[in-house]
C-alpha atoms as a PDB file:
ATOM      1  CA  UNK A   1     -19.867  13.533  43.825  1.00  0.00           C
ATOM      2  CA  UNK A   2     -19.605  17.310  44.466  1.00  0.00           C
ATOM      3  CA  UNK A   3     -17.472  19.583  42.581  1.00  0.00           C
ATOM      4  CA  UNK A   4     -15.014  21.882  44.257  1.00  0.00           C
ATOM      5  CA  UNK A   5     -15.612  25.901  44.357  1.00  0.00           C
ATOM      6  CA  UNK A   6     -13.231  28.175  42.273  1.00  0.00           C
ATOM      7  CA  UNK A   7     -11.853  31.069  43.808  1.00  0.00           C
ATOM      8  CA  UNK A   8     -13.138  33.895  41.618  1.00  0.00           C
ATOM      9  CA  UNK A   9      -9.341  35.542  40.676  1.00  0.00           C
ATOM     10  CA  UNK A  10     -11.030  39.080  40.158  1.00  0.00           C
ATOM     11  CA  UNK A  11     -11.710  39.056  43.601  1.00  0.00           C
ATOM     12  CA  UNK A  12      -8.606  37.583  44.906  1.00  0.00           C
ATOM     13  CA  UNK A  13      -6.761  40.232  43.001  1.00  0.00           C
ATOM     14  CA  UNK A  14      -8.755  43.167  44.507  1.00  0.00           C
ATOM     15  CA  UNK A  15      -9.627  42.240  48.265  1.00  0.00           C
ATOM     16  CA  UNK A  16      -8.420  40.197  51.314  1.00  0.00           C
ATOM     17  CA  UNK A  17      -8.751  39.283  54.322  1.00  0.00           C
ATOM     18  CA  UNK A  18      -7.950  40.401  57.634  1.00  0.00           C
ATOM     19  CA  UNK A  19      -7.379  38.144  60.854  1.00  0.00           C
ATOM     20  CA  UNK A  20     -10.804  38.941  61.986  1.00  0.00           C
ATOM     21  CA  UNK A  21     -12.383  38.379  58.724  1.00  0.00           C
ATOM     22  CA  UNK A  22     -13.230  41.342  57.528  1.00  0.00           C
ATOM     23  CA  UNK A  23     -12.610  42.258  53.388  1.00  0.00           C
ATOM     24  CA  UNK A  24     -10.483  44.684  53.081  1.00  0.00           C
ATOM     25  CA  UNK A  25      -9.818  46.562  49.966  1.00  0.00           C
ATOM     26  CA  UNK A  26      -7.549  49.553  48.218  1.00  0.00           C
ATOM     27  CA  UNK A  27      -9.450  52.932  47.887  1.00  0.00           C
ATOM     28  CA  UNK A  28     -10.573  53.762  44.051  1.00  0.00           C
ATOM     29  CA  UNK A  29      -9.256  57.232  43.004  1.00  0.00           C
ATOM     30  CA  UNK A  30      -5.417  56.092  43.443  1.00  0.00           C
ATOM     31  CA  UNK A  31      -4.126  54.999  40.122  1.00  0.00           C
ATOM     32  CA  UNK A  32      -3.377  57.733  37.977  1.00  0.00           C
ATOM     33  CA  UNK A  33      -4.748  61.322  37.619  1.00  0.00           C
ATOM     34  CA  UNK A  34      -3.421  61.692  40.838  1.00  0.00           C
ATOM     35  CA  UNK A  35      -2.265  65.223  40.677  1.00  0.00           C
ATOM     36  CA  UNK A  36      -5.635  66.786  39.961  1.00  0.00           C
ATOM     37  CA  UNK A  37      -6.658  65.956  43.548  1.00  0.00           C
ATOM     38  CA  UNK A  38      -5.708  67.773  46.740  1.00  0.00           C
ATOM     39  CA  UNK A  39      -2.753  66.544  49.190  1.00  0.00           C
ATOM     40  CA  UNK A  40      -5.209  65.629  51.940  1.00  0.00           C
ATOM     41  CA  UNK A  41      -6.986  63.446  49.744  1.00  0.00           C
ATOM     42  CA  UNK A  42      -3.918  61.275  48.318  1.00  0.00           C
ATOM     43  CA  UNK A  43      -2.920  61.234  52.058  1.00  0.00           C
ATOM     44  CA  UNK A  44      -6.462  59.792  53.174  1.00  0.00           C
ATOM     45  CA  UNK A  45      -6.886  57.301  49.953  1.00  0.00           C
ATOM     46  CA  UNK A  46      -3.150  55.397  50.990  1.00  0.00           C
ATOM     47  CA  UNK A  47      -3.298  52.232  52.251  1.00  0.00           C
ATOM     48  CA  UNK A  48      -6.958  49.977  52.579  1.00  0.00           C
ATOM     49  CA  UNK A  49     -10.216  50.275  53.878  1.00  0.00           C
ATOM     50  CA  UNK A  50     -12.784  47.677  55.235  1.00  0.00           C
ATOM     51  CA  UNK A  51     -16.043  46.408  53.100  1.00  0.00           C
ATOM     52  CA  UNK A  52     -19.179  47.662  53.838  1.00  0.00           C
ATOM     53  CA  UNK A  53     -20.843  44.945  56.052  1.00  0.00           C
ATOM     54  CA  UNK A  54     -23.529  44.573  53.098  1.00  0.00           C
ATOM     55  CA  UNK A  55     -20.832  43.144  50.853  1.00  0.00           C
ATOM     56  CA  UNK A  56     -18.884  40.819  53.079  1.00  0.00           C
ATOM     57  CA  UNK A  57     -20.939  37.573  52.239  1.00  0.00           C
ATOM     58  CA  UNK A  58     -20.700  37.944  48.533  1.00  0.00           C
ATOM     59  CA  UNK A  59     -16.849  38.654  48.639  1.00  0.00           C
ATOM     60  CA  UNK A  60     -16.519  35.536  51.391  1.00  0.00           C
ATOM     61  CA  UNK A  61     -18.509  33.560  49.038  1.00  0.00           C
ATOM     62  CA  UNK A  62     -16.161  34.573  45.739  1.00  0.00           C
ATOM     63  CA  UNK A  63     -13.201  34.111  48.048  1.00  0.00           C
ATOM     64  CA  UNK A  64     -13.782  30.605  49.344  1.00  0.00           C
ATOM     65  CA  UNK A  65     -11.698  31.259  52.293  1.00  0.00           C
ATOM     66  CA  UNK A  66      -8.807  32.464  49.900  1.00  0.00           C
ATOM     67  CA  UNK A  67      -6.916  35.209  51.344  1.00  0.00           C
ATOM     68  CA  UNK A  68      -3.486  36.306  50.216  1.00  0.00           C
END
């Protein structure tokens, strides 16, 4: 009998998915240190960004279908 895949939880911390299935993820550069960096570049690092396409099988696979 086969054993069930885990959900890796690093993963499922850092990425999700969207409706059409693409992993999207928060930009790096947006934790702390902030104020070193100019005001168009906070503005442009809110919110998430889409995977490269390269990296969308490994993060399905770590996923399992998990998506918050």
């Amino acid at each position: 009998m086969g054993t069930k895949i885990k959900t890796h939880k690093g993963t499922k911390k850092r990425f999700r998915l969207s409706a059409t299935g693409k992993a999207m993820h928060r930009s790096s550069g947006t934790s702390h240190l902030a104020k070193g960096l100019t005001k168009k570049r906070r503005r442009n690092l809110r919110g998430t960004t889409s995977l490269a396409e390269c990296m969308e099988s490994t993060i399905h696979a770590a996923l399992n279908g998990y998506s918050n």
